[in-house]
Structure formats: structure tokens, C-alpha cells
PDB file of N, CA and C in Angstrom:
ATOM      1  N   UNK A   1      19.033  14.512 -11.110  1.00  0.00           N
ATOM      2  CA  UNK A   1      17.607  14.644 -10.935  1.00  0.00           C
ATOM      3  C   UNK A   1      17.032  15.329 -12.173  1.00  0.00           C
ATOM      4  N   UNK A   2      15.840  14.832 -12.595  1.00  0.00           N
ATOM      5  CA  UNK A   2      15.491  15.121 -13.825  1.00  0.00           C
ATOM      6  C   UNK A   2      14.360  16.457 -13.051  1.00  0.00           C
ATOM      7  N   UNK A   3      14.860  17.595 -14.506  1.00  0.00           N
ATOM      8  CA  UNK A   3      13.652  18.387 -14.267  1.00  0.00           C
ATOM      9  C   UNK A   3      12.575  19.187 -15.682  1.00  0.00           C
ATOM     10  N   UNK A   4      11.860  19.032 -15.520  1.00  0.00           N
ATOM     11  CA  UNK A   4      10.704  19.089 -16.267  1.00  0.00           C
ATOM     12  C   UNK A   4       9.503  20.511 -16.172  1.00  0.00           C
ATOM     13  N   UNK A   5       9.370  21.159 -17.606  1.00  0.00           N
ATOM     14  CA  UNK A   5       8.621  22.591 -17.347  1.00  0.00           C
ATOM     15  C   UNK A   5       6.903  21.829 -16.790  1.00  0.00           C
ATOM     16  N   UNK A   6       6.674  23.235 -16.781  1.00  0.00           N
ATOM     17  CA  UNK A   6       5.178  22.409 -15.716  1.00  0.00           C
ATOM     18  C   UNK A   6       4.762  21.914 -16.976  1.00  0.00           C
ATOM     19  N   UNK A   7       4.573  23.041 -17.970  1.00  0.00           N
ATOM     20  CA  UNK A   7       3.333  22.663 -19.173  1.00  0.00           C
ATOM     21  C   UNK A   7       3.634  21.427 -19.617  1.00  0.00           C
ATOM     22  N   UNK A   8       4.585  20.948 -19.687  1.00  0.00           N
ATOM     23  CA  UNK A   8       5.448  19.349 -20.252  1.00  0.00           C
ATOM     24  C   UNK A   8       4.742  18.638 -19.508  1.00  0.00           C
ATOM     25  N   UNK A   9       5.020  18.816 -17.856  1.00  0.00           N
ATOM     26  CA  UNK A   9       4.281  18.145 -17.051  1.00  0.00           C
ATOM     27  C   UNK A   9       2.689  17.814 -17.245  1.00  0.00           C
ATOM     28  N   UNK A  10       2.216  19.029 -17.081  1.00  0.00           N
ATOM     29  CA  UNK A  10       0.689  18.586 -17.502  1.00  0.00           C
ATOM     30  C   UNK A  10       0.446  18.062 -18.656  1.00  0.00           C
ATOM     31  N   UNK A  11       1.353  18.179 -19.573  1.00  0.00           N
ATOM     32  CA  UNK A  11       0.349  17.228 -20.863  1.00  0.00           C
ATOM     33  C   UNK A  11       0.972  15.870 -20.812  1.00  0.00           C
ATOM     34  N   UNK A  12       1.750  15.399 -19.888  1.00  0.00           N
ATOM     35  CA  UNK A  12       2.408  13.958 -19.499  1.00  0.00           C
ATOM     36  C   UNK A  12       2.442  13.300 -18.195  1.00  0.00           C
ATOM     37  N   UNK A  13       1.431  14.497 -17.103  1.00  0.00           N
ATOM     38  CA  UNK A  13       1.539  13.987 -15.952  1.00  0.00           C
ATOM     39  C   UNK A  13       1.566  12.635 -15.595  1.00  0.00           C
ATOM     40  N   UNK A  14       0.443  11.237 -16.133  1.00  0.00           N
ATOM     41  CA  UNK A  14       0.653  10.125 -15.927  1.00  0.00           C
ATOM     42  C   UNK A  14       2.116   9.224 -16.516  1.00  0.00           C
ATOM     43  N   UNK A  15       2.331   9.814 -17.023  1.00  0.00           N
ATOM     44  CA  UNK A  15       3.298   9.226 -17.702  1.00  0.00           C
ATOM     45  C   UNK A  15       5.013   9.362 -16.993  1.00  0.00           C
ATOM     46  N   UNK A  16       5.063  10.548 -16.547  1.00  0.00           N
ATOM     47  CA  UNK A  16       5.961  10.857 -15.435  1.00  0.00           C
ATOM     48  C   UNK A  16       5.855  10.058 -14.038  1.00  0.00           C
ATOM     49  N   UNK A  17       4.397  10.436 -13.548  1.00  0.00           N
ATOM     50  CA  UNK A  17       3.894   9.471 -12.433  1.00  0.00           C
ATOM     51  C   UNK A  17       4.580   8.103 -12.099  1.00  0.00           C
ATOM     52  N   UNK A  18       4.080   7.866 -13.713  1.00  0.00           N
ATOM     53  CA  UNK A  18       4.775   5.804 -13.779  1.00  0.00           C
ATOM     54  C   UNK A  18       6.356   6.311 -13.322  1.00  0.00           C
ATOM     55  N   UNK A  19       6.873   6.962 -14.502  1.00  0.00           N
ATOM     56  CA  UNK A  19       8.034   6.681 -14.346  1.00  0.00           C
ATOM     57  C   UNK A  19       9.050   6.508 -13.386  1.00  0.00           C
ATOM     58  N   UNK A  20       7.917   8.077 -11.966  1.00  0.00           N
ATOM     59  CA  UNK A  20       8.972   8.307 -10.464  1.00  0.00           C
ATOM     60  C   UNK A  20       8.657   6.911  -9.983  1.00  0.00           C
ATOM     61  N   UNK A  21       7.506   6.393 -10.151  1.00  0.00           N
ATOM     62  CA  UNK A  21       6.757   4.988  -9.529  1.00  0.00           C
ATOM     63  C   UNK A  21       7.791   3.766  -9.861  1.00  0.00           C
ATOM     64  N   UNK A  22       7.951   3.784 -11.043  1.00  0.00           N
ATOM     65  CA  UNK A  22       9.043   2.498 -11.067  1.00  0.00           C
ATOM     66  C   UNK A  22      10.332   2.401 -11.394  1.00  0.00           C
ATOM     67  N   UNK A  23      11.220   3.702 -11.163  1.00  0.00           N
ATOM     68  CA  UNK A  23      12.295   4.538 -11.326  1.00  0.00           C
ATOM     69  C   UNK A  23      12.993   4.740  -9.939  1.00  0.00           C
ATOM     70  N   UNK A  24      11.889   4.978  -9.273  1.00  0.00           N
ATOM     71  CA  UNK A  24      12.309   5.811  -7.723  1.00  0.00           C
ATOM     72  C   UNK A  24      13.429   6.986  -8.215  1.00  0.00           C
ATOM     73  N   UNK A  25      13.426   7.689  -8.955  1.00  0.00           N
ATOM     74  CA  UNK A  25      13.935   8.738  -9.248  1.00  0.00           C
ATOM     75  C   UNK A  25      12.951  10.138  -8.617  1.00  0.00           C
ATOM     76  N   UNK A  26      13.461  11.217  -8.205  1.00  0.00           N
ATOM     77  CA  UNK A  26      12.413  12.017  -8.262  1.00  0.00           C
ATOM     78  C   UNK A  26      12.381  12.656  -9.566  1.00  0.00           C
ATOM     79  N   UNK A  27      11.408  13.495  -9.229  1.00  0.00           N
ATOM     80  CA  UNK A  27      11.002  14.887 -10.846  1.00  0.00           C
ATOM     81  C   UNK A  27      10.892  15.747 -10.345  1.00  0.00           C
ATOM     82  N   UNK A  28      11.643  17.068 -11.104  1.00  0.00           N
ATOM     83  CA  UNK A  28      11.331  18.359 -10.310  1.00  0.00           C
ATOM     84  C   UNK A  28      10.796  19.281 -11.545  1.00  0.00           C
ATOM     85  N   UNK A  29       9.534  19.666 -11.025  1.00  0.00           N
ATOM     86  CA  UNK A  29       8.819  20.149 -11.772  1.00  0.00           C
ATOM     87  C   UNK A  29       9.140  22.141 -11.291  1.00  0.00           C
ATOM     88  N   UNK A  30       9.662  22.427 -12.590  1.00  0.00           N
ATOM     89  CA  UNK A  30       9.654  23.995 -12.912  1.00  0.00           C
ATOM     90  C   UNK A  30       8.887  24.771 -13.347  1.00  0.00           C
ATOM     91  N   UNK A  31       8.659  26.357 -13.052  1.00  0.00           N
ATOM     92  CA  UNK A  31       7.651  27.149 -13.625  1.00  0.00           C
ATOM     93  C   UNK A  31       8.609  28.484 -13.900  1.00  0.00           C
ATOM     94  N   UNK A  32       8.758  28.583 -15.242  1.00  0.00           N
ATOM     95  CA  UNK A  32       9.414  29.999 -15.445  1.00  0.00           C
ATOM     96  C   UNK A  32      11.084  29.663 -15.099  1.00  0.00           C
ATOM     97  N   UNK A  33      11.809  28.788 -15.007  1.00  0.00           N
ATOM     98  CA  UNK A  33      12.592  27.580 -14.643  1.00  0.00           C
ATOM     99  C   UNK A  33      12.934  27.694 -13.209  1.00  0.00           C
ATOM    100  N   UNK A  34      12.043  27.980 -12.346  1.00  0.00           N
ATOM    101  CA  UNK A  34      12.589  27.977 -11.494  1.00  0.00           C
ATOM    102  C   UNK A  34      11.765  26.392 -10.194  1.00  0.00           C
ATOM    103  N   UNK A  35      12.485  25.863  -9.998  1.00  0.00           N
ATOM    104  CA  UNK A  35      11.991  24.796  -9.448  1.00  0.00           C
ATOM    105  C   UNK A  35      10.484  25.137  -8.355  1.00  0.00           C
ATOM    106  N   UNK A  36       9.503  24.214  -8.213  1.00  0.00           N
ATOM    107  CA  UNK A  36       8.535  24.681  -7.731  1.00  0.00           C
ATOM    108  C   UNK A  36       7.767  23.485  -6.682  1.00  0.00           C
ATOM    109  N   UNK A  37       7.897  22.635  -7.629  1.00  0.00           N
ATOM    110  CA  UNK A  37       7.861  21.066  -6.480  1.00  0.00           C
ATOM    111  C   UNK A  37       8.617  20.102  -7.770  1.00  0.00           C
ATOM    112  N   UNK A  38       8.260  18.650  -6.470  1.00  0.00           N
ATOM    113  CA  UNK A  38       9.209  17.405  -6.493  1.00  0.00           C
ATOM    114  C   UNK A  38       8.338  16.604  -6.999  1.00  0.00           C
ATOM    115  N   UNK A  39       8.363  15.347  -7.615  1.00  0.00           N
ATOM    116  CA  UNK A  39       7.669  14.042  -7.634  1.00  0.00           C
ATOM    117  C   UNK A  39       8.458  13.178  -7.183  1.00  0.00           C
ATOM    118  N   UNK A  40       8.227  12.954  -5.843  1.00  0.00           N
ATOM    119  CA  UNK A  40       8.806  11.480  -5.452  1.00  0.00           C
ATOM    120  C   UNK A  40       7.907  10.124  -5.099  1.00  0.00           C
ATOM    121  N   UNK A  41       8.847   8.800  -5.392  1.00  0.00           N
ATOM    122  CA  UNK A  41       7.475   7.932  -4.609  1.00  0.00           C
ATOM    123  C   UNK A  41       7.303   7.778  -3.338  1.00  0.00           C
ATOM    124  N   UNK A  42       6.149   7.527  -2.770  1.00  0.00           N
ATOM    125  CA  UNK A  42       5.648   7.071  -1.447  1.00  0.00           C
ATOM    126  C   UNK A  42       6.210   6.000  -1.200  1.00  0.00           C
ATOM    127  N   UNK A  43       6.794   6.012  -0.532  1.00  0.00           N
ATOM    128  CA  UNK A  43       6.987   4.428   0.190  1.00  0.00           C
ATOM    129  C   UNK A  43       5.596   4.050   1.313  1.00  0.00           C
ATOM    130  N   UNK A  44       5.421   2.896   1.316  1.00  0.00           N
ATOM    131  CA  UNK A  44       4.225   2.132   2.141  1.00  0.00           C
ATOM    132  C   UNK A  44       4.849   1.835   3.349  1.00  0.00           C
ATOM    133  N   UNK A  45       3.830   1.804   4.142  1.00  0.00           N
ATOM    134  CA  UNK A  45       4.096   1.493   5.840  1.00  0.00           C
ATOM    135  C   UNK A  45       4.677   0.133   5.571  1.00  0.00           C
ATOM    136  N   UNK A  46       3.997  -1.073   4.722  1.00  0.00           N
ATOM    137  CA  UNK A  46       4.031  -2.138   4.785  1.00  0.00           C
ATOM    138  C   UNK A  46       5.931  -2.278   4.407  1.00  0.00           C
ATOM    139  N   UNK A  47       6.345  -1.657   3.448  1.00  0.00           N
ATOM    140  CA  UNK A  47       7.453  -1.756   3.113  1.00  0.00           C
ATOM    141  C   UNK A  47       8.805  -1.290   4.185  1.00  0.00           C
ATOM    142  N   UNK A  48       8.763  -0.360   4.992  1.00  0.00           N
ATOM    143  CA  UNK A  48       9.090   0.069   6.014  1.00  0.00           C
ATOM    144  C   UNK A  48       9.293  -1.425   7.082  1.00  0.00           C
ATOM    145  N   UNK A  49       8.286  -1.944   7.812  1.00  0.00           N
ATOM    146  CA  UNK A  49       7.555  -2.714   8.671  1.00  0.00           C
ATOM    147  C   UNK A  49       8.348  -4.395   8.164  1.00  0.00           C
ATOM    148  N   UNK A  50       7.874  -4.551   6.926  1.00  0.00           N
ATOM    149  CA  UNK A  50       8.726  -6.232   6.495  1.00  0.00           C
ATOM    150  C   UNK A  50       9.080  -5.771   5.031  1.00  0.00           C
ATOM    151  N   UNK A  51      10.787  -7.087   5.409  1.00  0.00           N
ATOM    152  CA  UNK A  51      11.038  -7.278   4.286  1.00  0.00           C
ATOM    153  C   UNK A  51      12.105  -6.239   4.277  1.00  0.00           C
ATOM    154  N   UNK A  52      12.212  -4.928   5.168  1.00  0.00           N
ATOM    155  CA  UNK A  52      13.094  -3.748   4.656  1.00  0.00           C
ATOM    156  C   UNK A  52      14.610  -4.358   4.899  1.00  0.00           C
ATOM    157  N   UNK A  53      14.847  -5.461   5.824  1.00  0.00           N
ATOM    158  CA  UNK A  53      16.238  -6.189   5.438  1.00  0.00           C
ATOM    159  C   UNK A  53      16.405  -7.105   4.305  1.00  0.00           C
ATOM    160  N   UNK A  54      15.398  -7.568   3.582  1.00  0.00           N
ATOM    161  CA  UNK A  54      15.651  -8.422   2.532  1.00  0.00           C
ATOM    162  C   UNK A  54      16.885  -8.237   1.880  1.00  0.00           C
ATOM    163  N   UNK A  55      17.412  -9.183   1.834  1.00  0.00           N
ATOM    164  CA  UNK A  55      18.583  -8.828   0.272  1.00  0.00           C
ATOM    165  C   UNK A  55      20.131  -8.622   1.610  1.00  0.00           C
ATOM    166  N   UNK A  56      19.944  -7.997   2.721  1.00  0.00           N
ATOM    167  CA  UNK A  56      20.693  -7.271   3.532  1.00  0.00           C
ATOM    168  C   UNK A  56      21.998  -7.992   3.595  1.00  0.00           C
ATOM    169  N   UNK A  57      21.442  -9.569   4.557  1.00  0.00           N
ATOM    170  CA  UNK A  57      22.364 -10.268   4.947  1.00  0.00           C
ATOM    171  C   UNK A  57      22.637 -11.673   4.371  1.00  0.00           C
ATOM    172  N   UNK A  58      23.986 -12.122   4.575  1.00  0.00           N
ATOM    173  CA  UNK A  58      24.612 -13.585   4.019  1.00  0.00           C
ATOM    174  C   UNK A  58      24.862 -14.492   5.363  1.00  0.00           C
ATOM    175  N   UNK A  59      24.781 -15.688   4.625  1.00  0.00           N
ATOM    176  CA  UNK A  59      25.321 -17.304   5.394  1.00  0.00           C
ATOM    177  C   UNK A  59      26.753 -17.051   5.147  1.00  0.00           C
ATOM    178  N   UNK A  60      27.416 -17.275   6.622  1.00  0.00           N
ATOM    179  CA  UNK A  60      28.752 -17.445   6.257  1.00  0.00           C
ATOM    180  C   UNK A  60      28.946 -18.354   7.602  1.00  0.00           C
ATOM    181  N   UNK A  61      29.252 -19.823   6.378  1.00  0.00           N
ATOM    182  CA  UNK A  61      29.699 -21.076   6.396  1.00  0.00           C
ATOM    183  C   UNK A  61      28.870 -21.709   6.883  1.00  0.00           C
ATOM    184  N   UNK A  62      29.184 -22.809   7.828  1.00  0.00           N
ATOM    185  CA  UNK A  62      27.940 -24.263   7.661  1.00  0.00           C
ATOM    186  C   UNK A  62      26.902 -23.837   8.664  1.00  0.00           C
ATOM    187  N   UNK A  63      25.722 -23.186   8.563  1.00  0.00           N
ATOM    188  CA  UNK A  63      24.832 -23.308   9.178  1.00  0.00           C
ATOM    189  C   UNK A  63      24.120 -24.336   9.718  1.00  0.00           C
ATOM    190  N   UNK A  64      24.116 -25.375   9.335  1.00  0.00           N
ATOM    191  CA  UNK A  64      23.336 -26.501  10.191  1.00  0.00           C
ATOM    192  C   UNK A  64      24.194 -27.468  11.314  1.00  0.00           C
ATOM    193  N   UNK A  65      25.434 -27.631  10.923  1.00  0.00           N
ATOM    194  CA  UNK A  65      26.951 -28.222  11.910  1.00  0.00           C
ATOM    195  C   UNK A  65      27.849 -27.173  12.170  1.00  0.00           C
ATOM    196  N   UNK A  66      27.400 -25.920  12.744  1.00  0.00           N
ATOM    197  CA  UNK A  66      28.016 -25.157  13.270  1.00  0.00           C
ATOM    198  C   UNK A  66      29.356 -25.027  14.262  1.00  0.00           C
ATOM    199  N   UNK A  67      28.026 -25.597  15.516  1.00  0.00           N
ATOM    200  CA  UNK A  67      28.966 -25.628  16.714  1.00  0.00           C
ATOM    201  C   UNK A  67      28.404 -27.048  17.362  1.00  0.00           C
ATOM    202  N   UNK A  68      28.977 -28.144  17.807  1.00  0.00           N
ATOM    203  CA  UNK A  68      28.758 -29.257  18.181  1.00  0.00           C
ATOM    204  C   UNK A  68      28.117 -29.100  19.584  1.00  0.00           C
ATOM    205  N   UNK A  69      27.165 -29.573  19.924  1.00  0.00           N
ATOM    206  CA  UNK A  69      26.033 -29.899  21.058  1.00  0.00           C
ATOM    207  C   UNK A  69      27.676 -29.883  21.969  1.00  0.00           C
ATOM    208  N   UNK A  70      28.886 -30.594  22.329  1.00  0.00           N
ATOM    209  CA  UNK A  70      29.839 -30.540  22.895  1.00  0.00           C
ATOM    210  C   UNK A  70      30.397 -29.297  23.301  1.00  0.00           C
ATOM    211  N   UNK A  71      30.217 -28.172  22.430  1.00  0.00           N
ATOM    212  CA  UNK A  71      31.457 -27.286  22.649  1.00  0.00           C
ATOM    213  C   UNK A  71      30.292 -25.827  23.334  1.00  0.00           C
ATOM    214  N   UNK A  72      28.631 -26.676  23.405  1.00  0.00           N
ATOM    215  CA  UNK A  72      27.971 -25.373  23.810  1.00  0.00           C
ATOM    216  C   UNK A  72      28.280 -24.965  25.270  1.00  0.00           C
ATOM    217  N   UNK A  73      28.351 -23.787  25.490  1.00  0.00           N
ATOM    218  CA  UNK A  73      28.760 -23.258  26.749  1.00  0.00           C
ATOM    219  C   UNK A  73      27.681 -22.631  27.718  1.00  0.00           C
ATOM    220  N   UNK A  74      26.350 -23.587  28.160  1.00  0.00           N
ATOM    221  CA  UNK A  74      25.687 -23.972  29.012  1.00  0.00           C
ATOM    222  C   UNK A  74      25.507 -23.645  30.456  1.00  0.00           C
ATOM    223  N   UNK A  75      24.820 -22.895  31.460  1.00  0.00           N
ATOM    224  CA  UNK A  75      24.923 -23.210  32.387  1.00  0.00           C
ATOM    225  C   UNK A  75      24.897 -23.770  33.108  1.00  0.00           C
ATOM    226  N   UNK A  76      24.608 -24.460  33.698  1.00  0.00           N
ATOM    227  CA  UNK A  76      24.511 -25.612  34.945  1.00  0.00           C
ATOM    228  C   UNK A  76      23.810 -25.630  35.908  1.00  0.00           C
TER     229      UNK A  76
END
């Protein structure tokens, strides 16, 4: 985790900003070195809600001729 004096901070605040923003790293901002707060990013409701399995899961093997209309196990 990267950490950073405040005064650094303030004369680069946007520039840090971006970086936790498209990094997802946090920043820990120090005063006198002693840690004082964090910069982390927000995650969005929307991101939470959809999409948070993307990437998750795989096809494994023939999805469309699976299991034959024959071998389904049906009630009656």
C-alpha cells in the first residue's frame, strides 16, 4: 500500500484520485508520518447488483447436445 505525506497529497490530490480510481489500489495519506486516512475507490451499487459474476464461470463441454430428450428423467 502506497503511502503519501499530506503536503504531497495536496499539491497532487487529483492526480492520486485518478490513480486509486483506475488502480483500485488504496493511498494512505500521512501527517507527521503517521497514517491519518485512506483513499480508496467507491464501488457503485450498479457494480455490486450486475455483472459482479462476469468473468466467474466456464462451459464445460457440449452445451447444446448435452443430455438427449431420451435420457431426461421426467415425471409422469
Amino acid at each position: 500500500m502506497q503511502k503519501i505525506p499530506a503536503a504531497q497529497f495536496k499539491s497532487q490530490c487529483l492526480a492520486v484520485m485518478d490513480k486509486v480510481a483506475e488502480s483500485g489500489r488504496p493511498v494512505v495519506i500521512t501527517k507527521h508520518g503517521k497514517p491519518v486516512v485512506q483513499v480508496i475507490r467507491v464501488q457503485s451499487n450498479e457494480d455490486e447488483i450486475f455483472g459482479f459474476l462476469a468473468g466467474k464461470g466456464r462451459i464445460v463441454g457440449d452445451i447444446e447436445n448435452a443430455i438427449p430428450v431420451s435420457d431426461w428423467n421426467l415425471p409422469e
